[in-house]
PDB file of N, CA and C in Angstrom:
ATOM      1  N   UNK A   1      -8.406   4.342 -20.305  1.00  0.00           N
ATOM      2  CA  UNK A   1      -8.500   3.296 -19.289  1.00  0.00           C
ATOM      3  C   UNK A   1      -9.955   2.844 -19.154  1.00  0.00           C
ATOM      4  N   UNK A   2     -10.361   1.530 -19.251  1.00  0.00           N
ATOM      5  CA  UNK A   2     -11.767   0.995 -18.723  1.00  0.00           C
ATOM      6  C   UNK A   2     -11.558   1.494 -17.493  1.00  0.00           C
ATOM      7  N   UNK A   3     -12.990   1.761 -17.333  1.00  0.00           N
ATOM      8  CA  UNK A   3     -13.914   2.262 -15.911  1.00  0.00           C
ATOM      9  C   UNK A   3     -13.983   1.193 -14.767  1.00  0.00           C
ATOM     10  N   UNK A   4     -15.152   0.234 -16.031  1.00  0.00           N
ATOM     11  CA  UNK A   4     -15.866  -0.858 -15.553  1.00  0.00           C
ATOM     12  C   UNK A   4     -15.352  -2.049 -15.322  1.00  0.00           C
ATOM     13  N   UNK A   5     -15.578  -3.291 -14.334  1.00  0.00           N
ATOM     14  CA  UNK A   5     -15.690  -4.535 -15.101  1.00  0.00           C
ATOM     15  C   UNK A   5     -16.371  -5.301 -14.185  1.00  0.00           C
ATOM     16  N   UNK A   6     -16.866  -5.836 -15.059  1.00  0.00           N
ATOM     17  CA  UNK A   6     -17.701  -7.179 -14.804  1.00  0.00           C
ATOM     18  C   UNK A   6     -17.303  -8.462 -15.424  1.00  0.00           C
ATOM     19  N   UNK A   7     -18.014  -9.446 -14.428  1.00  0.00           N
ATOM     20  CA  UNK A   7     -17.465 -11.103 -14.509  1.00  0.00           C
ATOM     21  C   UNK A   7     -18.469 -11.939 -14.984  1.00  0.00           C
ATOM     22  N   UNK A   8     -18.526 -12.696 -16.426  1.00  0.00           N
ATOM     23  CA  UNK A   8     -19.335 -13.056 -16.575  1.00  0.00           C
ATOM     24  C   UNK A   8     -19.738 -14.079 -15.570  1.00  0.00           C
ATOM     25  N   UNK A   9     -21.075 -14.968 -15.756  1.00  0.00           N
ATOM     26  CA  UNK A   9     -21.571 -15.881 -14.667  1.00  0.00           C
ATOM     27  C   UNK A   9     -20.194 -17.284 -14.651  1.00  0.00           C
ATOM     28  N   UNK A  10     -19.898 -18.000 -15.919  1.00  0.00           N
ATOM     29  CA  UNK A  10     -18.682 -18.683 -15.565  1.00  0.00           C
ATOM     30  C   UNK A  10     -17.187 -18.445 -15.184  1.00  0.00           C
ATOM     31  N   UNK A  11     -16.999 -17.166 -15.674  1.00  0.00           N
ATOM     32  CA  UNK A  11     -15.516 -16.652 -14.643  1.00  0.00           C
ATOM     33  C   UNK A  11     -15.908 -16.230 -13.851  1.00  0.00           C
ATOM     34  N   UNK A  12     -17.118 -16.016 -12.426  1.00  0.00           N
ATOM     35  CA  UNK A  12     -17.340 -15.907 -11.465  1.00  0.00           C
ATOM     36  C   UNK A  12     -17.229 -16.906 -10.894  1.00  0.00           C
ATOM     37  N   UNK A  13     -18.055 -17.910 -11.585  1.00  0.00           N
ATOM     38  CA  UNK A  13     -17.763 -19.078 -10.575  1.00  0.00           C
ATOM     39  C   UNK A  13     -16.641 -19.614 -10.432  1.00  0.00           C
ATOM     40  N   UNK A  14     -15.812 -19.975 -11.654  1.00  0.00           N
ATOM     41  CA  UNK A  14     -14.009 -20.309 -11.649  1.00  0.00           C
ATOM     42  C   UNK A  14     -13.465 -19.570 -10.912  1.00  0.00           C
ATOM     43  N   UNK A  15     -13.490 -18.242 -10.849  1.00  0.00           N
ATOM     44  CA  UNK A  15     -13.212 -17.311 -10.030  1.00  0.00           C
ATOM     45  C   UNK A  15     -13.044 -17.789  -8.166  1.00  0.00           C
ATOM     46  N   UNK A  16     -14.505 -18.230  -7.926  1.00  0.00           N
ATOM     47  CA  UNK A  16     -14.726 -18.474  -6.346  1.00  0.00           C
ATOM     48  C   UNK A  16     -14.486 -19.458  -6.157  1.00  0.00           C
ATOM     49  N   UNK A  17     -14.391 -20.673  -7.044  1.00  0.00           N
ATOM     50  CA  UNK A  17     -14.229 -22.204  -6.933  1.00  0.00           C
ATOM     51  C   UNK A  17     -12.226 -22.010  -6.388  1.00  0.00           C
ATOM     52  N   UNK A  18     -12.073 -21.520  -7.354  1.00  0.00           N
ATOM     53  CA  UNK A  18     -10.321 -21.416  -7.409  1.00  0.00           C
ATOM     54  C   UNK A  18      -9.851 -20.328  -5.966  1.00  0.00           C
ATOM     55  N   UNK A  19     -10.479 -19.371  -6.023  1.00  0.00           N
ATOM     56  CA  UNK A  19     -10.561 -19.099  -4.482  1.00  0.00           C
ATOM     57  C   UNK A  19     -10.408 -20.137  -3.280  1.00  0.00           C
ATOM     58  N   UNK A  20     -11.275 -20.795  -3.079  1.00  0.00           N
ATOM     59  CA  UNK A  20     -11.736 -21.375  -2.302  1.00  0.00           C
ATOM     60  C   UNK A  20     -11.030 -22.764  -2.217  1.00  0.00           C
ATOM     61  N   UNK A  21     -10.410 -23.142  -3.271  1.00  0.00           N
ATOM     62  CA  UNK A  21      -9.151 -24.109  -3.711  1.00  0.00           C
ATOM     63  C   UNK A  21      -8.305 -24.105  -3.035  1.00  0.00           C
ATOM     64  N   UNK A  22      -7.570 -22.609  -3.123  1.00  0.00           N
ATOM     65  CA  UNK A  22      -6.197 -22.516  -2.945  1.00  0.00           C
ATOM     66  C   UNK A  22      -6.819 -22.314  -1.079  1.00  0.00           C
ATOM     67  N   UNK A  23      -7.285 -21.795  -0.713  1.00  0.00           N
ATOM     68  CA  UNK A  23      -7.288 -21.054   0.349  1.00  0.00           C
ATOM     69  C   UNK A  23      -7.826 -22.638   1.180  1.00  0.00           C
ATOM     70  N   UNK A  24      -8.214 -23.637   0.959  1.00  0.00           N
ATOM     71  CA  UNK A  24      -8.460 -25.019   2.064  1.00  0.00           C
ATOM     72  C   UNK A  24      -7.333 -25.898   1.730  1.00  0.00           C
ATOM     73  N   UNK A  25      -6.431 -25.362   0.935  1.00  0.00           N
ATOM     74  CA  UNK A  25      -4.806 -26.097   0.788  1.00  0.00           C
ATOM     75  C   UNK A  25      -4.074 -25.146   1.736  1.00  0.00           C
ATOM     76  N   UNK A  26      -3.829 -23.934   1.696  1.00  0.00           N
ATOM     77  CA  UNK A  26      -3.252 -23.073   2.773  1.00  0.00           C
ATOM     78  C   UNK A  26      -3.885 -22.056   2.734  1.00  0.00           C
ATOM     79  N   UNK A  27      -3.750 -21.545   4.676  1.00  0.00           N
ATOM     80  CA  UNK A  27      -4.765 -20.554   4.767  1.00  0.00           C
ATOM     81  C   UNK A  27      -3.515 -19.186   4.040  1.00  0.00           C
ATOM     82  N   UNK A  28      -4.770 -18.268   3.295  1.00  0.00           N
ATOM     83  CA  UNK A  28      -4.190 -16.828   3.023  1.00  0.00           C
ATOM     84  C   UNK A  28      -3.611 -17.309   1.669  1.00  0.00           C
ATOM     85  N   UNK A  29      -3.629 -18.309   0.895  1.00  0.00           N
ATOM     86  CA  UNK A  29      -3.126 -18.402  -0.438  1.00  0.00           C
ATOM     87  C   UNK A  29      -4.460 -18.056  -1.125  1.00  0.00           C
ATOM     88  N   UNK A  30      -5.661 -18.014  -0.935  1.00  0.00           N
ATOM     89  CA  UNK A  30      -6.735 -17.425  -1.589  1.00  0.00           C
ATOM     90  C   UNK A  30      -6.727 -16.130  -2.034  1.00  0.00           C
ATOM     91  N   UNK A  31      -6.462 -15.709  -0.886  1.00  0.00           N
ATOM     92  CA  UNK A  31      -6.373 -14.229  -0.391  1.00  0.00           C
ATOM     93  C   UNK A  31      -4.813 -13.588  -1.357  1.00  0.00           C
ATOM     94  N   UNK A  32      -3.917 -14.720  -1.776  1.00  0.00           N
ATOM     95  CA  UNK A  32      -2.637 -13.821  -2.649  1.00  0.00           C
ATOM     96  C   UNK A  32      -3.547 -14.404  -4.016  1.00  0.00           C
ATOM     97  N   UNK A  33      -4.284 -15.370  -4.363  1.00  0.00           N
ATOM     98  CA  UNK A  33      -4.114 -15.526  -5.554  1.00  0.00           C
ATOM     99  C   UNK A  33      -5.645 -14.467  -5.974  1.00  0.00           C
ATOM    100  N   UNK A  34      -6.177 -13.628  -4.823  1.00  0.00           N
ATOM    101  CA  UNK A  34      -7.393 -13.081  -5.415  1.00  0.00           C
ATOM    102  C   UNK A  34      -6.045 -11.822  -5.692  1.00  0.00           C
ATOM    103  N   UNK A  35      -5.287 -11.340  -4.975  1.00  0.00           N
ATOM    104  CA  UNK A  35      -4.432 -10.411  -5.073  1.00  0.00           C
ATOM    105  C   UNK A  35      -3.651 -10.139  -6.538  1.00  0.00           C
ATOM    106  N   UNK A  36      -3.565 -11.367  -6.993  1.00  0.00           N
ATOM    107  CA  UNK A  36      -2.939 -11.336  -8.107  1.00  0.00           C
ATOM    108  C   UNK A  36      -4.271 -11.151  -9.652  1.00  0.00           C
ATOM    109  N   UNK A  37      -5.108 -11.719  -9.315  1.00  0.00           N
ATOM    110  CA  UNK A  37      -6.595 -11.623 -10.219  1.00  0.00           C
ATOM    111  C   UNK A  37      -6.355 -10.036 -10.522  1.00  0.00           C
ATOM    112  N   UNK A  38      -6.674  -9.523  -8.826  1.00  0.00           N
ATOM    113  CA  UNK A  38      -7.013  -8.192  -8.952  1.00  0.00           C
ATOM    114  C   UNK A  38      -5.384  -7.534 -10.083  1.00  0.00           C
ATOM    115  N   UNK A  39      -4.211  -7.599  -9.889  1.00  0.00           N
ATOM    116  CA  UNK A  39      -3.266  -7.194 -10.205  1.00  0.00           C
ATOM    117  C   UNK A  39      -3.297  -7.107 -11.906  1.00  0.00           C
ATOM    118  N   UNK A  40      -3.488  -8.723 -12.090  1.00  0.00           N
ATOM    119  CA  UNK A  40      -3.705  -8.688 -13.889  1.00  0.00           C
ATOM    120  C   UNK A  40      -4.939  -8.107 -14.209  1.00  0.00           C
ATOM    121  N   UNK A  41      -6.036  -7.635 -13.745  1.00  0.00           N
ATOM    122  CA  UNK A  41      -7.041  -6.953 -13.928  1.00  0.00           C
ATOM    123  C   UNK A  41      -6.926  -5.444 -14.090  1.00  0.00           C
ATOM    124  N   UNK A  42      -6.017  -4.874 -13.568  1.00  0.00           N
ATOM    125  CA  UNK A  42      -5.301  -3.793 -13.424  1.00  0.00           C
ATOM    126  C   UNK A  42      -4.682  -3.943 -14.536  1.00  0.00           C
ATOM    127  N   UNK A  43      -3.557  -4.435 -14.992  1.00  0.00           N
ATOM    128  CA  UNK A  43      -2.819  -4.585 -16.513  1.00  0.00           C
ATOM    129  C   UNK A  43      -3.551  -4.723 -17.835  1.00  0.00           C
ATOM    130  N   UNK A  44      -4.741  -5.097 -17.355  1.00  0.00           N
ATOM    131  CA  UNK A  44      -5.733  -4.761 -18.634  1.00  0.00           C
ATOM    132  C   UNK A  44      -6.644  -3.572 -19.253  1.00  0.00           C
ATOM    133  N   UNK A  45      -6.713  -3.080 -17.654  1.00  0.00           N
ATOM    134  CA  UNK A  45      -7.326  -1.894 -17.599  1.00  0.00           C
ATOM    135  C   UNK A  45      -6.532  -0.525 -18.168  1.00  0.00           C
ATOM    136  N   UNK A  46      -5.097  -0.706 -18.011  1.00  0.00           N
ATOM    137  CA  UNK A  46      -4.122  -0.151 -18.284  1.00  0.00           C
ATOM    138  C   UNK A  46      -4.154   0.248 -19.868  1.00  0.00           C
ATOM    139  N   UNK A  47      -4.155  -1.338 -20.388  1.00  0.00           N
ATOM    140  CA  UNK A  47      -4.052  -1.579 -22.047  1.00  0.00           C
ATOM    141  C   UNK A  47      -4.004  -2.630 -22.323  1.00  0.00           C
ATOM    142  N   UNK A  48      -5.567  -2.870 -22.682  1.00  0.00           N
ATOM    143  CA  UNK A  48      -6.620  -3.841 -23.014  1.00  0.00           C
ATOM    144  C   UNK A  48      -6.250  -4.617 -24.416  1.00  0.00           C
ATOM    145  N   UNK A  49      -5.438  -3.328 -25.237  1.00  0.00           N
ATOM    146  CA  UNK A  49      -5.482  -4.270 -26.460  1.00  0.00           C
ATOM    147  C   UNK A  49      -3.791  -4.582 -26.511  1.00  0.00           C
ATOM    148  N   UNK A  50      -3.322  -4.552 -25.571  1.00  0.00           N
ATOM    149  CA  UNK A  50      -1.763  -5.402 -25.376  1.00  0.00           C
ATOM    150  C   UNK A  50      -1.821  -6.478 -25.552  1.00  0.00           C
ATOM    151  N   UNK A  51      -2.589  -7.764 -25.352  1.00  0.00           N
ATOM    152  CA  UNK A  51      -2.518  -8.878 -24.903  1.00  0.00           C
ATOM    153  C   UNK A  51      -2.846  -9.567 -26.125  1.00  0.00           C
ATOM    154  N   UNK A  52      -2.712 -11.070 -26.247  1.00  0.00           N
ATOM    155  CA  UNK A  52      -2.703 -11.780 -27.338  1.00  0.00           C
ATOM    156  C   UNK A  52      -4.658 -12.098 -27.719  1.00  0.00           C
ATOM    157  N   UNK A  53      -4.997 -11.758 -29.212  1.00  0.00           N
ATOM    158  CA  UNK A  53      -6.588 -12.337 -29.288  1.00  0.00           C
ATOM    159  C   UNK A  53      -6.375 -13.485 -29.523  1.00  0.00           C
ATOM    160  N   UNK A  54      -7.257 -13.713 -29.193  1.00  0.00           N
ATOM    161  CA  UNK A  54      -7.202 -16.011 -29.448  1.00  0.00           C
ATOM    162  C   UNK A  54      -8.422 -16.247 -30.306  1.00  0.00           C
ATOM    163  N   UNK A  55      -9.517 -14.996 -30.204  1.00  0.00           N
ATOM    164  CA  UNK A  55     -10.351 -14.920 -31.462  1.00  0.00           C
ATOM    165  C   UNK A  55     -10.977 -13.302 -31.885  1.00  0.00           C
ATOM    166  N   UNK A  56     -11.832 -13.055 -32.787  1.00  0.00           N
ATOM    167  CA  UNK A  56     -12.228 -12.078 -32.310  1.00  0.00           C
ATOM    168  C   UNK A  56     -12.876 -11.506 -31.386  1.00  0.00           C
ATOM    169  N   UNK A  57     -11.986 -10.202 -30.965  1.00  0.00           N
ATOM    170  CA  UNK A  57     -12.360  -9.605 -29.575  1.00  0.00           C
ATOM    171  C   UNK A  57     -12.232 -10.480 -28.710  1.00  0.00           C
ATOM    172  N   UNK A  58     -11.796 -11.242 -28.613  1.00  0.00           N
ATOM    173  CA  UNK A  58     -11.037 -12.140 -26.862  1.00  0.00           C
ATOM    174  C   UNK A  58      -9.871 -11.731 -26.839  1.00  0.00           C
ATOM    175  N   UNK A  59      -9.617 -11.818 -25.684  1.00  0.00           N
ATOM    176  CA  UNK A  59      -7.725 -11.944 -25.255  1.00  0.00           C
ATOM    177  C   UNK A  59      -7.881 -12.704 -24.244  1.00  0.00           C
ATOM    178  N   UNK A  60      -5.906 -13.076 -24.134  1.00  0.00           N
ATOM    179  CA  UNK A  60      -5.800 -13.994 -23.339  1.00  0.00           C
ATOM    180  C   UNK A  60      -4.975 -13.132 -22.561  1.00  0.00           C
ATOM    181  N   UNK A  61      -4.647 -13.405 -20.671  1.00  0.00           N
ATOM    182  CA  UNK A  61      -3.145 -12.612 -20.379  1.00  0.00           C
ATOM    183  C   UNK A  61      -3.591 -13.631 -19.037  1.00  0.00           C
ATOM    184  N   UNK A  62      -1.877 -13.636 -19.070  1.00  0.00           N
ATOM    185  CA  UNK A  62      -1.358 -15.028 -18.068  1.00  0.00           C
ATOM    186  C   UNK A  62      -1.679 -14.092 -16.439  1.00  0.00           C
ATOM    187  N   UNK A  63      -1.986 -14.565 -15.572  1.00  0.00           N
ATOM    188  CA  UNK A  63      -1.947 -14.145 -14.474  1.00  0.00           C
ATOM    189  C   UNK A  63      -0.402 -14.307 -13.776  1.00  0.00           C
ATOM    190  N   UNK A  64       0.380 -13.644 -13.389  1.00  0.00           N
ATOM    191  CA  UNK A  64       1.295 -13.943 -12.461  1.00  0.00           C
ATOM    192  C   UNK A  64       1.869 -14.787 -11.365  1.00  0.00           C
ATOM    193  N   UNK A  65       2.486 -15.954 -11.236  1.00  0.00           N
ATOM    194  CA  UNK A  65       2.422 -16.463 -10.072  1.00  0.00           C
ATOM    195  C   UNK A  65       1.668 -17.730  -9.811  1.00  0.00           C
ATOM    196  N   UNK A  66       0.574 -17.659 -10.480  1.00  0.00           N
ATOM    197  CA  UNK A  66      -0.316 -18.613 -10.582  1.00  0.00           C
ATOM    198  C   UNK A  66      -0.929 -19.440 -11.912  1.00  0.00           C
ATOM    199  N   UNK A  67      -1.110 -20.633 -11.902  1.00  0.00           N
ATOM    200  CA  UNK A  67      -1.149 -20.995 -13.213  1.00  0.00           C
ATOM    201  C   UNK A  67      -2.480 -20.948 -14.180  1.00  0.00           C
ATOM    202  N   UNK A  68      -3.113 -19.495 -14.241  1.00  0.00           N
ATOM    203  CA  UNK A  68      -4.244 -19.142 -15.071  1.00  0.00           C
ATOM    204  C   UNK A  68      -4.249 -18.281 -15.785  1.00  0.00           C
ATOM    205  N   UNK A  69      -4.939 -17.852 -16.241  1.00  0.00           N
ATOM    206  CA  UNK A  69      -5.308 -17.278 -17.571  1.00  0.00           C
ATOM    207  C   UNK A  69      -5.860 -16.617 -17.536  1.00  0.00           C
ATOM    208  N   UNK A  70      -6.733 -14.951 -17.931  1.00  0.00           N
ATOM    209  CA  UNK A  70      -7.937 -14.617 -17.592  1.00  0.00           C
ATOM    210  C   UNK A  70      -8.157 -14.108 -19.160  1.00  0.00           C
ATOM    211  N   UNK A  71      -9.439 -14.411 -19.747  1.00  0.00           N
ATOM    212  CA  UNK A  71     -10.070 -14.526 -21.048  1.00  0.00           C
ATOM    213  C   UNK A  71     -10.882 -13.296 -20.950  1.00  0.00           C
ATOM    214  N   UNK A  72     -10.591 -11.981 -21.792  1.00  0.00           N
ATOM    215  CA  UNK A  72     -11.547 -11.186 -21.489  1.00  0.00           C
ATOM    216  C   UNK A  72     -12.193 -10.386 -23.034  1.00  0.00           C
ATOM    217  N   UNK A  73     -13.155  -9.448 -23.381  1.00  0.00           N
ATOM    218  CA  UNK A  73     -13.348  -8.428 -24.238  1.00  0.00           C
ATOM    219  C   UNK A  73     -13.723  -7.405 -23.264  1.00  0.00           C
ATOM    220  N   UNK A  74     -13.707  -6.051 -24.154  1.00  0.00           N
ATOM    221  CA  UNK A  74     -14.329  -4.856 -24.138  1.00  0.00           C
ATOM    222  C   UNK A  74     -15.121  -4.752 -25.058  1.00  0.00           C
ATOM    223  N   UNK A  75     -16.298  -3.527 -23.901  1.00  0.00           N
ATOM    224  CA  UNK A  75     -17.484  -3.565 -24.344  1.00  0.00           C
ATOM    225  C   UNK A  75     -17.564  -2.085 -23.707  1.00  0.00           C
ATOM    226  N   UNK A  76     -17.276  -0.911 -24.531  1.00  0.00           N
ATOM    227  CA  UNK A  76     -17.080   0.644 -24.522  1.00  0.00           C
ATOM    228  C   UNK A  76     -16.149   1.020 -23.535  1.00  0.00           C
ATOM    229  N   UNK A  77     -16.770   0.823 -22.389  1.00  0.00           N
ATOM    230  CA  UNK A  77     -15.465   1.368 -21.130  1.00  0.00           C
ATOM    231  C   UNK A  77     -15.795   0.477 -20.747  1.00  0.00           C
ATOM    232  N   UNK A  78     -16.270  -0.935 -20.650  1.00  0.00           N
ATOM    233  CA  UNK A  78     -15.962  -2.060 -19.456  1.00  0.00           C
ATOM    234  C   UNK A  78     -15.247  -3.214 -19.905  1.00  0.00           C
ATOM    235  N   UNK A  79     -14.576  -3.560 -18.976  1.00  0.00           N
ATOM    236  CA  UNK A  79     -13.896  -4.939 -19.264  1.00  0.00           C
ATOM    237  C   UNK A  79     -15.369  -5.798 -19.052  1.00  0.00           C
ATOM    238  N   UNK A  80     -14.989  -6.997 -19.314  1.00  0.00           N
ATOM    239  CA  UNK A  80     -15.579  -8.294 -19.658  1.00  0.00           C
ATOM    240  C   UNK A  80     -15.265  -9.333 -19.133  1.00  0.00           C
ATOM    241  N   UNK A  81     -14.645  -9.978 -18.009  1.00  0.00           N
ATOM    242  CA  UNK A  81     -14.023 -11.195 -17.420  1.00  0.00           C
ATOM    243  C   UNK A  81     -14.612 -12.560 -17.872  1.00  0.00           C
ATOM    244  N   UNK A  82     -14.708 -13.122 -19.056  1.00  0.00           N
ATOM    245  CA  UNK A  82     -15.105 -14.471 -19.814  1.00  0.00           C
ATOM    246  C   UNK A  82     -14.948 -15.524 -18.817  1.00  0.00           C
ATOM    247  N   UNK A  83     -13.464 -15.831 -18.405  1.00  0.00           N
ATOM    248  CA  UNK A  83     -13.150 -17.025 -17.883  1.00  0.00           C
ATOM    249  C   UNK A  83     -11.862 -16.472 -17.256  1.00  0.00           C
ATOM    250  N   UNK A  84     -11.838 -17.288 -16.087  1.00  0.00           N
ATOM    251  CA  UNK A  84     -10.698 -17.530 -14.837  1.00  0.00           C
ATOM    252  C   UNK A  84     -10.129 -18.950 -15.334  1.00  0.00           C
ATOM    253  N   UNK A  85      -9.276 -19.267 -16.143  1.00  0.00           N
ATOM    254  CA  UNK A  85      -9.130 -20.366 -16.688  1.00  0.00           C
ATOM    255  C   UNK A  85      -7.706 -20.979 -16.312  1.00  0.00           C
ATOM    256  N   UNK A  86      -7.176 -22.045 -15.459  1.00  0.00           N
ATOM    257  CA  UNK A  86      -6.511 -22.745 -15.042  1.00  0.00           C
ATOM    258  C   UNK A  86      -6.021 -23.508 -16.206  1.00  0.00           C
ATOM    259  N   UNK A  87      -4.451 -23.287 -16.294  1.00  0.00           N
ATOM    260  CA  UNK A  87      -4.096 -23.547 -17.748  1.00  0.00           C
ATOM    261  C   UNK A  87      -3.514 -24.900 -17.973  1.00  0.00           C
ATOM    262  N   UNK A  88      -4.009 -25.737 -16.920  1.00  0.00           N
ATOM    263  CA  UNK A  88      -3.662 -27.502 -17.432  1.00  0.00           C
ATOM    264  C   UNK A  88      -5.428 -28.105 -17.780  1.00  0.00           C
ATOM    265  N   UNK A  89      -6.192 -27.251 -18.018  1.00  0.00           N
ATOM    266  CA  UNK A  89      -7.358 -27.372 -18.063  1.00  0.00           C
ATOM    267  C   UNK A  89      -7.416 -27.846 -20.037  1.00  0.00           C
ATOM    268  N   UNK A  90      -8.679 -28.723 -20.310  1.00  0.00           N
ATOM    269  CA  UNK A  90      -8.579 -29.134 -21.348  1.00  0.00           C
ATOM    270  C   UNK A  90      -9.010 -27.640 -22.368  1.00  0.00           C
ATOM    271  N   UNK A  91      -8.590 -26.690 -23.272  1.00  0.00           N
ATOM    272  CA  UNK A  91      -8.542 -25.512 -24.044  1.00  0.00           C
ATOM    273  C   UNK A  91     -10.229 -25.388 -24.532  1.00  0.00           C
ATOM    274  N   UNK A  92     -10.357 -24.494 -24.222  1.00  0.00           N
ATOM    275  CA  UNK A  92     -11.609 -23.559 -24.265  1.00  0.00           C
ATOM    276  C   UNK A  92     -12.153 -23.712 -25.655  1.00  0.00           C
ATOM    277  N   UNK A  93     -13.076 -24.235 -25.931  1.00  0.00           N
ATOM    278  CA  UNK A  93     -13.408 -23.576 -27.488  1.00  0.00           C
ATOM    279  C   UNK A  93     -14.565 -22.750 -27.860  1.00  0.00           C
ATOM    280  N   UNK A  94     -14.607 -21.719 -28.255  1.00  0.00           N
ATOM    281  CA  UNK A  94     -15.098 -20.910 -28.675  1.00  0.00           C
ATOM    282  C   UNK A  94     -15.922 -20.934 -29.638  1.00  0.00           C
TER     283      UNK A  94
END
């Protein structure tokens, strides 16, 4: 199981932007969709190399419930959080 994780500087900010989205459309939908972040963050931590690579060492895994994505690698025992990526968004390139 990873230990660690950290968010890089742009899935932090997607991260708080999308926070802060959902939660001034209705109050406490921030608060389920950080719930669910945390949840698929947990499923990775679990087993990191379950999920689909989209290149080397990336993966992709759908968040639950909500329509994103979270883009991550490992790096010894830590996860890596790349991108909080909202999946009608124009595709990432690498």
């Amino acid at each position: 199981m990873l230990k660690k994780v950290k968010f890089a500087k742009e899935a932090s900010r997607e991260f708080r932007e999308s926070v802060e989205w959902y939660e001034s459309r209705v109050r406490g939908l921030g608060l389920r969709f950080t719930d669910e972040i945390d949840s698929t963050i947990e499923r990775i931590r679990l087993n990191p190399v379950m999920y689909m690579e989209v290149v080397s060492n990336i993966r992709r895994i759908q968040v639950n419930k909500f329509p994103f994505s979270l883009f991550y690698t490992t790096e010894n025992d830590t996860l890596i959080i790349l991108r909080v990526f909202h999946n009608k968004r124009k595709p990432i390139k690498w």
